[in-house]
PDB file of N, CA and C in Angstrom:
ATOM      1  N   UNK A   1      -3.742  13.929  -2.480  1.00  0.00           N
ATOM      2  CA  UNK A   1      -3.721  12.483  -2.302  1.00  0.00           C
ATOM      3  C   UNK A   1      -4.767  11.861  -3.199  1.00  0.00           C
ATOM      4  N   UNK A   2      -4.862  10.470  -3.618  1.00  0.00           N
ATOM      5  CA  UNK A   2      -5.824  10.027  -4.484  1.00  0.00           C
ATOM      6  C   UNK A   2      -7.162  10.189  -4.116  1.00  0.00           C
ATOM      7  N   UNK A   3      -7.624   9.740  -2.392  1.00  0.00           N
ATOM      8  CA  UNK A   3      -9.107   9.543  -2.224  1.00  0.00           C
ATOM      9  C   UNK A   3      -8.983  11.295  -0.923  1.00  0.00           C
ATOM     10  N   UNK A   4     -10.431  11.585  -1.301  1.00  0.00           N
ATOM     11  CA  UNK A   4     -10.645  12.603  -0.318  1.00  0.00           C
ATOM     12  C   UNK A   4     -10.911  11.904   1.099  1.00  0.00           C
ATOM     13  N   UNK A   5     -10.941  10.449   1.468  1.00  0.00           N
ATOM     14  CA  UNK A   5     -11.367  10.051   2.407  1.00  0.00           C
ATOM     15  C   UNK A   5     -10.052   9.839   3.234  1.00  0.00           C
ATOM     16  N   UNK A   6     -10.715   9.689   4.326  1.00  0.00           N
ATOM     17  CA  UNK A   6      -9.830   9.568   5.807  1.00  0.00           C
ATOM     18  C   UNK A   6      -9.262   8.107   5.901  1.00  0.00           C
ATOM     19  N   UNK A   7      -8.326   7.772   5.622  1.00  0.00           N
ATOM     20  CA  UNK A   7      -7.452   6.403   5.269  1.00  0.00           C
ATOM     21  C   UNK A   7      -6.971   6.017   7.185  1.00  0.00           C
ATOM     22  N   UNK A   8      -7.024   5.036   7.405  1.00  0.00           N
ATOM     23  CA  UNK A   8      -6.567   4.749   8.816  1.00  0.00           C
ATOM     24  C   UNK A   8      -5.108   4.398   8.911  1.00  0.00           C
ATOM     25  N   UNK A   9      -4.757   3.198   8.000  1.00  0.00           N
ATOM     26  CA  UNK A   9      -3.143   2.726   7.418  1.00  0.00           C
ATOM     27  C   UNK A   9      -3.092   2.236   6.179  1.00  0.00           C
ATOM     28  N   UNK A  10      -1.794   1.950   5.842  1.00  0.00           N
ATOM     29  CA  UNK A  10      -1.713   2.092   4.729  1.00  0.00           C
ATOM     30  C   UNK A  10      -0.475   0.880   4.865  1.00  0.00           C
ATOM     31  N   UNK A  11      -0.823  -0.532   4.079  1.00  0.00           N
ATOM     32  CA  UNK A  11      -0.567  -1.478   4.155  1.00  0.00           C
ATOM     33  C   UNK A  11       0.208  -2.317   2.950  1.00  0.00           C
ATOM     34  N   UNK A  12       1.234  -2.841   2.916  1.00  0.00           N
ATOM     35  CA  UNK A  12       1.710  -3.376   1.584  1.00  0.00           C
ATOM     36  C   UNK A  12       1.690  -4.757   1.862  1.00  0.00           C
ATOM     37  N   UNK A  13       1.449  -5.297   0.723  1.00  0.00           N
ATOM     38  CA  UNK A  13       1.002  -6.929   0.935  1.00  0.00           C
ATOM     39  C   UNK A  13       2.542  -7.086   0.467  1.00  0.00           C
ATOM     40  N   UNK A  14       3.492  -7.769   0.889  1.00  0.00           N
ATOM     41  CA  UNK A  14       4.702  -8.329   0.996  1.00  0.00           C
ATOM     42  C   UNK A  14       4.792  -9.542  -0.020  1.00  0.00           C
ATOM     43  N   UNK A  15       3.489  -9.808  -0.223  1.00  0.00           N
ATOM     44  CA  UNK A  15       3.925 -11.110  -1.719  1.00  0.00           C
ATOM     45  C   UNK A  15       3.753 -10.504  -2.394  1.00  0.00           C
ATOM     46  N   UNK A  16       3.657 -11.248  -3.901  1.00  0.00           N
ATOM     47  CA  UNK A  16       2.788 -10.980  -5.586  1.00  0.00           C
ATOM     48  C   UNK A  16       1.753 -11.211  -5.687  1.00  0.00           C
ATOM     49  N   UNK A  17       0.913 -10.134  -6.259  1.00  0.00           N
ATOM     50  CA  UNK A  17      -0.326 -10.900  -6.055  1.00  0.00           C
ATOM     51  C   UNK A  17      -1.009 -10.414  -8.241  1.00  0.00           C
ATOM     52  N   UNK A  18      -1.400 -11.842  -8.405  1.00  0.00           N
ATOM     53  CA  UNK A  18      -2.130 -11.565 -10.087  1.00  0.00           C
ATOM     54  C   UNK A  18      -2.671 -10.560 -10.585  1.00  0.00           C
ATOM     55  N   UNK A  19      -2.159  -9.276 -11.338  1.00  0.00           N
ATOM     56  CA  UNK A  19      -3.189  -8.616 -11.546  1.00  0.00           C
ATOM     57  C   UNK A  19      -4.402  -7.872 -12.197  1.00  0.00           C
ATOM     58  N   UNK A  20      -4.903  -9.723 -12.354  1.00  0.00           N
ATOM     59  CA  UNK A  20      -6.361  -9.791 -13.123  1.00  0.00           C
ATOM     60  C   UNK A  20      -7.151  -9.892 -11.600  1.00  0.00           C
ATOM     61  N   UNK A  21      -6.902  -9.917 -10.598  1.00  0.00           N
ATOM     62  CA  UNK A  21      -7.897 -10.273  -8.916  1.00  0.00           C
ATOM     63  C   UNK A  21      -8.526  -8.962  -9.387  1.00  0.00           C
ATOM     64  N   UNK A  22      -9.440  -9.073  -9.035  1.00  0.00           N
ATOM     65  CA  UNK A  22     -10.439  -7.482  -8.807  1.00  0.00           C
ATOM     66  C   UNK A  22     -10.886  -7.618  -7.134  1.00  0.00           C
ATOM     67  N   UNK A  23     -11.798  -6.908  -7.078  1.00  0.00           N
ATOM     68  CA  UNK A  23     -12.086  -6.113  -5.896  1.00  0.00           C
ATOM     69  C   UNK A  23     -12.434  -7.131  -4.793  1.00  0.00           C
ATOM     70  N   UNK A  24     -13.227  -8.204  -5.516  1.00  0.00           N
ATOM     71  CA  UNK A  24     -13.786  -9.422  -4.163  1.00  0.00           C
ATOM     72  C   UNK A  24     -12.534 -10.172  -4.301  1.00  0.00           C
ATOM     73  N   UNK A  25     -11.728 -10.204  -4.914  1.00  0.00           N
ATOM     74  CA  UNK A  25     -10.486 -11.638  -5.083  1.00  0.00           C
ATOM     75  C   UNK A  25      -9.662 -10.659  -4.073  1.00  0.00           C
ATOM     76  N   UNK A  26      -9.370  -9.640  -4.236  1.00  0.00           N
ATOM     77  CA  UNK A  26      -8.578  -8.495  -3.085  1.00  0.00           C
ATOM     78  C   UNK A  26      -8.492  -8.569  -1.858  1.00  0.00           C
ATOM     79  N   UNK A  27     -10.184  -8.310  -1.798  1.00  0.00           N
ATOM     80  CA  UNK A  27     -10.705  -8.483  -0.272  1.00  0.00           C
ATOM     81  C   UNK A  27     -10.798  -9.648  -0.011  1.00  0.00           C
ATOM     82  N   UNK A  28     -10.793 -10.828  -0.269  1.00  0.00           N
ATOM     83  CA  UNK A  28     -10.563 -11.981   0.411  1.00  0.00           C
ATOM     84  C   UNK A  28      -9.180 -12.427   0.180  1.00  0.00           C
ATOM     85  N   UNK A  29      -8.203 -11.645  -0.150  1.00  0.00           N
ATOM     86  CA  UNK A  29      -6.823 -12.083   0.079  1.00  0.00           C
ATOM     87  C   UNK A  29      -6.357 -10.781   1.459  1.00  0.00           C
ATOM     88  N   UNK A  30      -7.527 -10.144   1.762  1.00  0.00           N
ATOM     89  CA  UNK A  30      -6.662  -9.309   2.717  1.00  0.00           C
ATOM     90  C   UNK A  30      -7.131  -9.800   4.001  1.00  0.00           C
ATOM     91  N   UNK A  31      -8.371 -10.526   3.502  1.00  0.00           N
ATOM     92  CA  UNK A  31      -9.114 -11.010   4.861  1.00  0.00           C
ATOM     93  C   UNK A  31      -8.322 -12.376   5.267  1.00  0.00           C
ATOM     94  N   UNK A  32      -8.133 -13.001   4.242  1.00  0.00           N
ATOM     95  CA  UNK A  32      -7.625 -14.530   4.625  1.00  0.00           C
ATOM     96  C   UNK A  32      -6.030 -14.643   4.745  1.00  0.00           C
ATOM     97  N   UNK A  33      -5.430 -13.919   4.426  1.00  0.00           N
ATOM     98  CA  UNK A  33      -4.072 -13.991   4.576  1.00  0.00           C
ATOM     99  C   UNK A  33      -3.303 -12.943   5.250  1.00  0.00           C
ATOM    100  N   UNK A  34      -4.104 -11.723   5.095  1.00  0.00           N
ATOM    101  CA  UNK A  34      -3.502 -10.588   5.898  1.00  0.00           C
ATOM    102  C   UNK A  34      -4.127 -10.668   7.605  1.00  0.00           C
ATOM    103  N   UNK A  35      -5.508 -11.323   7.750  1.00  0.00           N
ATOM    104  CA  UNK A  35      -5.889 -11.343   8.312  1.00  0.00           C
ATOM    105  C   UNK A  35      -6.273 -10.295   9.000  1.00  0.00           C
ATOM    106  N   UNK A  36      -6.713  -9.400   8.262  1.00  0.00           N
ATOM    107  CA  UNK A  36      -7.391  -7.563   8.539  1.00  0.00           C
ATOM    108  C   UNK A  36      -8.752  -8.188   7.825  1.00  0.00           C
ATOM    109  N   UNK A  37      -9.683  -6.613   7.935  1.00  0.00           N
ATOM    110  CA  UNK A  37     -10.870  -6.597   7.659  1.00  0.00           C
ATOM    111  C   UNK A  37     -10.958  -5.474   6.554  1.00  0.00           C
ATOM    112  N   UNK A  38     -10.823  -6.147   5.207  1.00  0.00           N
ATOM    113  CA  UNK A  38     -10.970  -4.547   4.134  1.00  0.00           C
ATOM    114  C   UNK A  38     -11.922  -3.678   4.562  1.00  0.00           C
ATOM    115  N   UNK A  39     -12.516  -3.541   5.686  1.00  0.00           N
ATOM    116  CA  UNK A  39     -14.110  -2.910   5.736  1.00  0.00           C
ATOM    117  C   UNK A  39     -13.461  -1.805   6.814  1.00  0.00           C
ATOM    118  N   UNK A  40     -12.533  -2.024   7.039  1.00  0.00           N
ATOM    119  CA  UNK A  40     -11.597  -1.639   8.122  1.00  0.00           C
ATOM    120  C   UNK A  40     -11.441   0.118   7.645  1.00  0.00           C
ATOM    121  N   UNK A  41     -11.169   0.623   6.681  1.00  0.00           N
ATOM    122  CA  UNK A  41     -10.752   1.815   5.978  1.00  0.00           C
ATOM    123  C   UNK A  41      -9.390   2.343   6.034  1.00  0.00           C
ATOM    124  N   UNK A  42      -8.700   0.710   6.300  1.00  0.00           N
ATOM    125  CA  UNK A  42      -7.362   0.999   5.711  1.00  0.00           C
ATOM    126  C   UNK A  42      -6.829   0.618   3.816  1.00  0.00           C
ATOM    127  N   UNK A  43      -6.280   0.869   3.917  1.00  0.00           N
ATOM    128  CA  UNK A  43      -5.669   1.153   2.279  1.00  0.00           C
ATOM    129  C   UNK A  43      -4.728   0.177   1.960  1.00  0.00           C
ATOM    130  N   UNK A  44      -5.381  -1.066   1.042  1.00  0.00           N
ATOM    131  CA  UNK A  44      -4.227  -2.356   1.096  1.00  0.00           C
ATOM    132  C   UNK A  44      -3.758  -2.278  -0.546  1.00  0.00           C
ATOM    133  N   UNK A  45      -2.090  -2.342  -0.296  1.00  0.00           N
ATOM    134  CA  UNK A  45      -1.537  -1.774  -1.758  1.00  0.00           C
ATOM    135  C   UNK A  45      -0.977  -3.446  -2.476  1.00  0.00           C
ATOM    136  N   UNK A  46      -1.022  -3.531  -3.548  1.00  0.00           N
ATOM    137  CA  UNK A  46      -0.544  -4.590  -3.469  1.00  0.00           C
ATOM    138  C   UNK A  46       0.502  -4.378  -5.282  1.00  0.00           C
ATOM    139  N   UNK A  47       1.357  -5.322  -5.448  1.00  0.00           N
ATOM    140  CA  UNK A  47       2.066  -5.295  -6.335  1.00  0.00           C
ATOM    141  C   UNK A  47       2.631  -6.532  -7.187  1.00  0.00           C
ATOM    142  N   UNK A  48       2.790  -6.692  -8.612  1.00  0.00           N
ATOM    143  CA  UNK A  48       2.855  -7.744  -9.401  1.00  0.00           C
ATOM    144  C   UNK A  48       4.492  -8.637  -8.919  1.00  0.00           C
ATOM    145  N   UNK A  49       4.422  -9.353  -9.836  1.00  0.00           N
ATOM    146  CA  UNK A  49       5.778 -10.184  -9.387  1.00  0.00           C
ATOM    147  C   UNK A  49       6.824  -9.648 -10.368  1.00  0.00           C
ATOM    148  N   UNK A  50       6.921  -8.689 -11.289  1.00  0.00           N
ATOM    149  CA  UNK A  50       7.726  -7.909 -12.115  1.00  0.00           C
ATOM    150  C   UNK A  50       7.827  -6.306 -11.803  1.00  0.00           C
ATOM    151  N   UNK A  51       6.825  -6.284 -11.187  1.00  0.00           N
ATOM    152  CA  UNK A  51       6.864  -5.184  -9.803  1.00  0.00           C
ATOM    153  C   UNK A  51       7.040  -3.844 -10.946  1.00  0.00           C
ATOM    154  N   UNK A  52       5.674  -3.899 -11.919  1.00  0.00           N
ATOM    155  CA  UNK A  52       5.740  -2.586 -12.972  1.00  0.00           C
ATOM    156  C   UNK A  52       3.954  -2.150 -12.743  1.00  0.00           C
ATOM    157  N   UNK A  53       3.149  -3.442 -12.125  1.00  0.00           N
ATOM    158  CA  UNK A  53       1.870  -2.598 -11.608  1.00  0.00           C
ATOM    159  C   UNK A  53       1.432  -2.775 -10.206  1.00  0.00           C
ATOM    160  N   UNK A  54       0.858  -1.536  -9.924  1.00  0.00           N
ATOM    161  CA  UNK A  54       0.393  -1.332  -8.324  1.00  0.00           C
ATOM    162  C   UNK A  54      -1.038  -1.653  -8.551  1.00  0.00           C
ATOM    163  N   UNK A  55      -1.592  -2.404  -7.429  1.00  0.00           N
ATOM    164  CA  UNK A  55      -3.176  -2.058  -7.552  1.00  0.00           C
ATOM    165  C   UNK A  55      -2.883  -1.481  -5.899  1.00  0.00           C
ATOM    166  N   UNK A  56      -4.467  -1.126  -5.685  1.00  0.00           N
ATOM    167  CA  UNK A  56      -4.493  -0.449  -4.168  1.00  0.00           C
ATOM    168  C   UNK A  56      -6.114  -0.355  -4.068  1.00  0.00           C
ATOM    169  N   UNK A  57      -6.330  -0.725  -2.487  1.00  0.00           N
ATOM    170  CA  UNK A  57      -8.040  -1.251  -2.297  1.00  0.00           C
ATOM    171  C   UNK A  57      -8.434  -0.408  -1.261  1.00  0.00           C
ATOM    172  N   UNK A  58      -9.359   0.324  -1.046  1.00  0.00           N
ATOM    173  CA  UNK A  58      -9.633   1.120   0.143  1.00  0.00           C
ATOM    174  C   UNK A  58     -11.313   0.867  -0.072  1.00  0.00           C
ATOM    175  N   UNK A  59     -11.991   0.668   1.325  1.00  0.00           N
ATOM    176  CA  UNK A  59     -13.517   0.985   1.431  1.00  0.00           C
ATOM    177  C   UNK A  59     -13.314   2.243   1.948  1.00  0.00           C
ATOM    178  N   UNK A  60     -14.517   3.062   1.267  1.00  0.00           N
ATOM    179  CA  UNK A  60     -14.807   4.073   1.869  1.00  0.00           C
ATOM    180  C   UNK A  60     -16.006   4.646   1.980  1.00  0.00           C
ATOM    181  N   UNK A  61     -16.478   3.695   2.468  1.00  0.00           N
ATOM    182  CA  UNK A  61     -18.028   3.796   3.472  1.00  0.00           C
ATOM    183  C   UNK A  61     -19.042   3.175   3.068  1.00  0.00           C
ATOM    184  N   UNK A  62     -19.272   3.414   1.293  1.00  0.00           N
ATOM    185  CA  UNK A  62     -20.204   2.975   1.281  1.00  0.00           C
ATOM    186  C   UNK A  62     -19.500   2.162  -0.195  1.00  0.00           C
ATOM    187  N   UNK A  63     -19.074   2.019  -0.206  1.00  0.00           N
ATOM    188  CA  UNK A  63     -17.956   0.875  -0.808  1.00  0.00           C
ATOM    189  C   UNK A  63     -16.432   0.959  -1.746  1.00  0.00           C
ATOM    190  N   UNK A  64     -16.121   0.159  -2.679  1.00  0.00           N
ATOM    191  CA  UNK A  64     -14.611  -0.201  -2.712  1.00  0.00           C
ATOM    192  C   UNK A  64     -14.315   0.747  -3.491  1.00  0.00           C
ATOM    193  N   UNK A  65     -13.233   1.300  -3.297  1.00  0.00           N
ATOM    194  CA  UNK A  65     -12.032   1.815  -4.233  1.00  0.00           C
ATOM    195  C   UNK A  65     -11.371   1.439  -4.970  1.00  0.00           C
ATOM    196  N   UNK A  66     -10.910   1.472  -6.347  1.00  0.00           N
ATOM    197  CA  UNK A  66      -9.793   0.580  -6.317  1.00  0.00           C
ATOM    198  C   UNK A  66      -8.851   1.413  -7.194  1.00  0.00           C
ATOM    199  N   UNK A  67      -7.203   1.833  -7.094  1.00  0.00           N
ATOM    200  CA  UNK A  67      -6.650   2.291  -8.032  1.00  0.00           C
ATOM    201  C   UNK A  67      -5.808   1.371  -8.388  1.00  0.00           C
ATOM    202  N   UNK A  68      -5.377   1.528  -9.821  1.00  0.00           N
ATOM    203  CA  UNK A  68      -4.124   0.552 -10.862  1.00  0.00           C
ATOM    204  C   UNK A  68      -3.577   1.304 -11.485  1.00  0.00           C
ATOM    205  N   UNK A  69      -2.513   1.385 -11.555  1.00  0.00           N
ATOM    206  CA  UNK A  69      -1.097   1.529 -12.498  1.00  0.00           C
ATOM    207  C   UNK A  69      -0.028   0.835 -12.667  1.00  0.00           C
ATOM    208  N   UNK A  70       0.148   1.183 -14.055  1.00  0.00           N
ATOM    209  CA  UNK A  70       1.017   0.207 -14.971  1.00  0.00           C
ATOM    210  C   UNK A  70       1.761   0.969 -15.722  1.00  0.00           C
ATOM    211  N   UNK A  71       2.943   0.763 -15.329  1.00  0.00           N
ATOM    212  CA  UNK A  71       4.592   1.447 -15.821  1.00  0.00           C
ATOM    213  C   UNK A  71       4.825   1.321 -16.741  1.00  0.00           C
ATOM    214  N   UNK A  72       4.981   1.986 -17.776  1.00  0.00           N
ATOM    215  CA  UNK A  72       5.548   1.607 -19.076  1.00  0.00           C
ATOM    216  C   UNK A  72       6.915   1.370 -19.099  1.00  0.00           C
ATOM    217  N   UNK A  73       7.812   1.681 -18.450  1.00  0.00           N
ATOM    218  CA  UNK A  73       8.910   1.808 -17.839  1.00  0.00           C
ATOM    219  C   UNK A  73       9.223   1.936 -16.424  1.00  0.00           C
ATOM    220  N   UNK A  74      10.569   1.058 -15.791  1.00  0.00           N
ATOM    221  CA  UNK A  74      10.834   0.844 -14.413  1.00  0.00           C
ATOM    222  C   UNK A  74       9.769   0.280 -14.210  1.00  0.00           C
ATOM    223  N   UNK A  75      10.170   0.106 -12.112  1.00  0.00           N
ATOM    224  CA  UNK A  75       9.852  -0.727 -11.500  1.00  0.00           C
ATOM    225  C   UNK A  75       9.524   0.089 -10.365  1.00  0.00           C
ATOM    226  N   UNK A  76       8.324  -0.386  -9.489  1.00  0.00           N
ATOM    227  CA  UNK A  76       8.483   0.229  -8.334  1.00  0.00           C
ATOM    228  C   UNK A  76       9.333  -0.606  -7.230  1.00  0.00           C
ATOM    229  N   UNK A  77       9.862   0.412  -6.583  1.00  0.00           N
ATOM    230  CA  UNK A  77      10.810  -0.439  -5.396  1.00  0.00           C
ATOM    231  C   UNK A  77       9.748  -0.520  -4.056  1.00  0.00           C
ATOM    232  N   UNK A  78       9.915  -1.764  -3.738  1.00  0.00           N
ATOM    233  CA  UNK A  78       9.566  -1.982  -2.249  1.00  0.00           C
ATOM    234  C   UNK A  78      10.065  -2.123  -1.271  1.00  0.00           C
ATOM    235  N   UNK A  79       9.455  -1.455  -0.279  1.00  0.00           N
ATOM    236  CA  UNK A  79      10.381  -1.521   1.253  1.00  0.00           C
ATOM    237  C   UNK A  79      10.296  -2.878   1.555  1.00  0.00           C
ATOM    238  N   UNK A  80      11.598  -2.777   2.425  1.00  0.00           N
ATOM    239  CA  UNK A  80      11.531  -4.423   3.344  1.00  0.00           C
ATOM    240  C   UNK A  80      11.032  -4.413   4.168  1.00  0.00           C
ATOM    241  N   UNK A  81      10.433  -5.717   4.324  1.00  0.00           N
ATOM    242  CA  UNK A  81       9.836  -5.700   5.644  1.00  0.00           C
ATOM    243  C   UNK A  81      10.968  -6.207   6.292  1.00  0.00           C
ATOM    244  N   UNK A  82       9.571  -7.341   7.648  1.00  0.00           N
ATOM    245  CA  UNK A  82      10.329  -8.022   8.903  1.00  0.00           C
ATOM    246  C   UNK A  82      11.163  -9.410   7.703  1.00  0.00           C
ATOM    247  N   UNK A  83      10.338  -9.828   6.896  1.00  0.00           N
ATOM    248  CA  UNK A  83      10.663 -11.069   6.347  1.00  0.00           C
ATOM    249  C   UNK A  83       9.901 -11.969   7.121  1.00  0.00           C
ATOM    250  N   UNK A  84       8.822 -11.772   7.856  1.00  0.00           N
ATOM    251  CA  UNK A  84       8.046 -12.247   8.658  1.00  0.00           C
ATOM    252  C   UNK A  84       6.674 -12.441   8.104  1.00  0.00           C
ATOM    253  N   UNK A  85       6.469 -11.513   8.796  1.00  0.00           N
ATOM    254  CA  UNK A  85       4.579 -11.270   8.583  1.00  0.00           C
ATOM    255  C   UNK A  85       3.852 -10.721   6.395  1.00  0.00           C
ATOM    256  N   UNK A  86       3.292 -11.138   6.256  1.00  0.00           N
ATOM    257  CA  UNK A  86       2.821 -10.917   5.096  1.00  0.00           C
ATOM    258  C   UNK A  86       2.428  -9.590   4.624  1.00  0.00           C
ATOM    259  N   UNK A  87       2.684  -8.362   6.051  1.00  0.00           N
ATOM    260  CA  UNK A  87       2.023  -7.147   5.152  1.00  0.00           C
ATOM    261  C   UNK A  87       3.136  -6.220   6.135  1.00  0.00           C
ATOM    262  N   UNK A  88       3.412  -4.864   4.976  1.00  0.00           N
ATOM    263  CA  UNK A  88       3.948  -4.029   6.117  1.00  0.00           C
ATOM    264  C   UNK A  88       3.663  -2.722   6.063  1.00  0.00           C
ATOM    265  N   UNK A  89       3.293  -2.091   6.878  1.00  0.00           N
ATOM    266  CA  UNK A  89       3.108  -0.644   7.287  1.00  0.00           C
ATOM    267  C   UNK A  89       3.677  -0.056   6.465  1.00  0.00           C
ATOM    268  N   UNK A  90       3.080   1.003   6.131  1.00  0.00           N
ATOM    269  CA  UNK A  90       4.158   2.183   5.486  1.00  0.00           C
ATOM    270  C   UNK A  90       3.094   3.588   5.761  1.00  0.00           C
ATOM    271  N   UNK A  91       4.090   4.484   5.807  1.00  0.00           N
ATOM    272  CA  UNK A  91       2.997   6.188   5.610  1.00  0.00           C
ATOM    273  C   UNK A  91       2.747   6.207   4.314  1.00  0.00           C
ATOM    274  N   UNK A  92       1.812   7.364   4.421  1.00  0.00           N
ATOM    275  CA  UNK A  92       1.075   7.862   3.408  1.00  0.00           C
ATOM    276  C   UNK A  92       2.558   8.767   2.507  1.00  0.00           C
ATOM    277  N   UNK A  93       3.513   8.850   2.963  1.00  0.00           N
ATOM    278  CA  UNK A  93       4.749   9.368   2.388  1.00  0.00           C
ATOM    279  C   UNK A  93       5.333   8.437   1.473  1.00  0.00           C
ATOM    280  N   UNK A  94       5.295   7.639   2.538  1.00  0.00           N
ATOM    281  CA  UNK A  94       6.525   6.259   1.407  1.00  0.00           C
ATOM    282  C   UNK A  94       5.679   6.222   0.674  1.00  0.00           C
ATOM    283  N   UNK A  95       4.254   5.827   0.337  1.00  0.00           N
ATOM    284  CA  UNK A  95       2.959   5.532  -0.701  1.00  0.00           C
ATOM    285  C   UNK A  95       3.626   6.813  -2.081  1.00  0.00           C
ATOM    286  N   UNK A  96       3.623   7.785  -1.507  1.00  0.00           N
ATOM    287  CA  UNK A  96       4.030   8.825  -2.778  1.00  0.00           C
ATOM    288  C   UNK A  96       5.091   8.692  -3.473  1.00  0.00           C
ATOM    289  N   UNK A  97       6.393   8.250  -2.242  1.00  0.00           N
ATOM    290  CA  UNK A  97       7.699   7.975  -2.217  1.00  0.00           C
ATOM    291  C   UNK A  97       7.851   6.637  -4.033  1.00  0.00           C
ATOM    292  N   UNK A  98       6.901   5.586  -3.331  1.00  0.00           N
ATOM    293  CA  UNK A  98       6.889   4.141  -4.212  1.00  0.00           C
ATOM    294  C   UNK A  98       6.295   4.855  -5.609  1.00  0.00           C
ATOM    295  N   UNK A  99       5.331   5.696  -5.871  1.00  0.00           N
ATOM    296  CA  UNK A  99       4.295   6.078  -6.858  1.00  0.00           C
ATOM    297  C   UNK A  99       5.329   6.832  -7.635  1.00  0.00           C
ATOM    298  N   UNK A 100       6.186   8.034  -6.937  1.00  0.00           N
ATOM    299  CA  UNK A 100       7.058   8.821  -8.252  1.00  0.00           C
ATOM    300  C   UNK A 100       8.133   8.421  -8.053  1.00  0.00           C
ATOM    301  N   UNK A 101       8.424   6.891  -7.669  1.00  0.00           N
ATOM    302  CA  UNK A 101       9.169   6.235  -8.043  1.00  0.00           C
ATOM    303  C   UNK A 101      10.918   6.183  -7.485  1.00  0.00           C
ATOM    304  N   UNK A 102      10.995   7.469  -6.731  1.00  0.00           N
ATOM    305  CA  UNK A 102      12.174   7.408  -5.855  1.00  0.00           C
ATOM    306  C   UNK A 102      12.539   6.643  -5.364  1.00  0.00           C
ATOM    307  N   UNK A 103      14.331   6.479  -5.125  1.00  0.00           N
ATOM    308  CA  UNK A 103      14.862   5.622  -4.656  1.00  0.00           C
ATOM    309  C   UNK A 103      14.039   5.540  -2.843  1.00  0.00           C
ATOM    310  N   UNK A 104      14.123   4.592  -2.080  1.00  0.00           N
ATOM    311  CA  UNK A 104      13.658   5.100  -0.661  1.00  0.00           C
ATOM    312  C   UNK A 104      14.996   5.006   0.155  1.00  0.00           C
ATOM    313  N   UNK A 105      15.549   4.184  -0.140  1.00  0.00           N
ATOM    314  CA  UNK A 105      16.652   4.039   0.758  1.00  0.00           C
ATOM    315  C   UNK A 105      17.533   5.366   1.075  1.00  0.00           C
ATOM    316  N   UNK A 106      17.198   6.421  -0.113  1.00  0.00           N
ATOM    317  CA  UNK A 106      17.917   7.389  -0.369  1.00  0.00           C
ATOM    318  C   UNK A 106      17.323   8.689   0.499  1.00  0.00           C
ATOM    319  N   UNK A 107      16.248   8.838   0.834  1.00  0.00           N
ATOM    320  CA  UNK A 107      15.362   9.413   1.137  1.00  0.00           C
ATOM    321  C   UNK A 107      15.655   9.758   2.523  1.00  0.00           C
ATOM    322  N   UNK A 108      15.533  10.639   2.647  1.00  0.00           N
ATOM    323  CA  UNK A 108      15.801  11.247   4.305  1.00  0.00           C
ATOM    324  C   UNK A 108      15.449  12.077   4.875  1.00  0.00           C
ATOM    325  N   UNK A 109      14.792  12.270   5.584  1.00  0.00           N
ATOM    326  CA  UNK A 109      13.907  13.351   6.336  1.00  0.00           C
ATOM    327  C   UNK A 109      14.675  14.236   7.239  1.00  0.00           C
ATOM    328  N   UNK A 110      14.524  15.536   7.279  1.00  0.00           N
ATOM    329  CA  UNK A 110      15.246  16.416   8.008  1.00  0.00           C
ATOM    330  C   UNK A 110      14.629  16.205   9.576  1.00  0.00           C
ATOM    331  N   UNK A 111      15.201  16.579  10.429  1.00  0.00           N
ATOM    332  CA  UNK A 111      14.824  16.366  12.050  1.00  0.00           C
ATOM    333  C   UNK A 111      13.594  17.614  12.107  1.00  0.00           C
ATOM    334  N   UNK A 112      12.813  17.320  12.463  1.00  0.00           N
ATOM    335  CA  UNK A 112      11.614  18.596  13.269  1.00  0.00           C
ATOM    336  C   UNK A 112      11.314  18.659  14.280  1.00  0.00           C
ATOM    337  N   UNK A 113      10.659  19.412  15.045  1.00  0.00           N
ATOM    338  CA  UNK A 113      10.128  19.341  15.818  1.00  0.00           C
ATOM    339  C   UNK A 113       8.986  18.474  15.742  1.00  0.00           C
ATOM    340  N   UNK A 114       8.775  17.477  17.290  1.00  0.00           N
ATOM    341  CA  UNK A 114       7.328  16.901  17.754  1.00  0.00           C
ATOM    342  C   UNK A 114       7.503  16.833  18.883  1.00  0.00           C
ATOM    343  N   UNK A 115       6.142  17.697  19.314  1.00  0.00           N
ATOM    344  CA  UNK A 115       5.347  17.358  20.845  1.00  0.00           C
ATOM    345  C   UNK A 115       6.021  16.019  21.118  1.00  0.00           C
ATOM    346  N   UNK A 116       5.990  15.624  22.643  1.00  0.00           N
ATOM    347  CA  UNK A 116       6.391  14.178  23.324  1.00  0.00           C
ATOM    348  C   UNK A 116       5.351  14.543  24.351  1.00  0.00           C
ATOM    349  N   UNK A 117       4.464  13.560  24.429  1.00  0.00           N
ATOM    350  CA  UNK A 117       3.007  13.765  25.042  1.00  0.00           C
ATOM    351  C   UNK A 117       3.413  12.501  26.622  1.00  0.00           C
ATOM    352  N   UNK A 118       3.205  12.789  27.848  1.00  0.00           N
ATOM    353  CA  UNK A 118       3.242  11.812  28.143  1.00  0.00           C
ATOM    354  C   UNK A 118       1.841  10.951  28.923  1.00  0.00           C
TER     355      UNK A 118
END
């Protein structure tokens, strides 16, 4: 995975966001509109409006992360959300899923076993 650190969630900002913002323009778009706390040590991904670069923001402890990539080719696809709320969940799977660029819709997980705890 990119960071050796312990990630809590892993969050996609559902708009476009510019990507000349650096690290304080980030964190106050995750604070003021996502209404989370970047300090939080979740992982906020965010993506252009031609949807060919990712940035992605994580604190990790003793401060910011930040990774960028830029496609020379294609697009990354994004999941849908609710069409609601401004950010949406995803695993640390779909994150890999969006990065090497696979279709997701296509994507399908075989059934396993899991504990049901009650």
């Amino acid at each position: 995975m990119l960071f050796h650190y312990q990630i809590r969630g892993y969050f996609l900002y559902s708009g476009y966001v510019d990507m000349r913002k650096g690290i304080d323009s980030l964190a106050g778009l995750v604070n003021n509109e996502l209404s989370a706390h970047p300090l939080s040590g979740d992982l906020f991904i965010f993506i252009n409006r031609k949807r060919q670069q990712i940035k992605m923001l994580h604190w990790q402890g003793d401060g910011y992360a930040i990774f960028y990539k830029r496609l020379e080719k294609g697009t990354y696809e994004i999941p849908l959300g609710d069409g609601v709320s401004k950010t949406c969940s995803i695993s640390a799977e779909q994150l890999l899923f969006i990065l090497q660029g696979l279709v997701l819709k296509s994507v399908r997980k075989r059934t396993r076993y899991a504990p049901h705890f009650v």
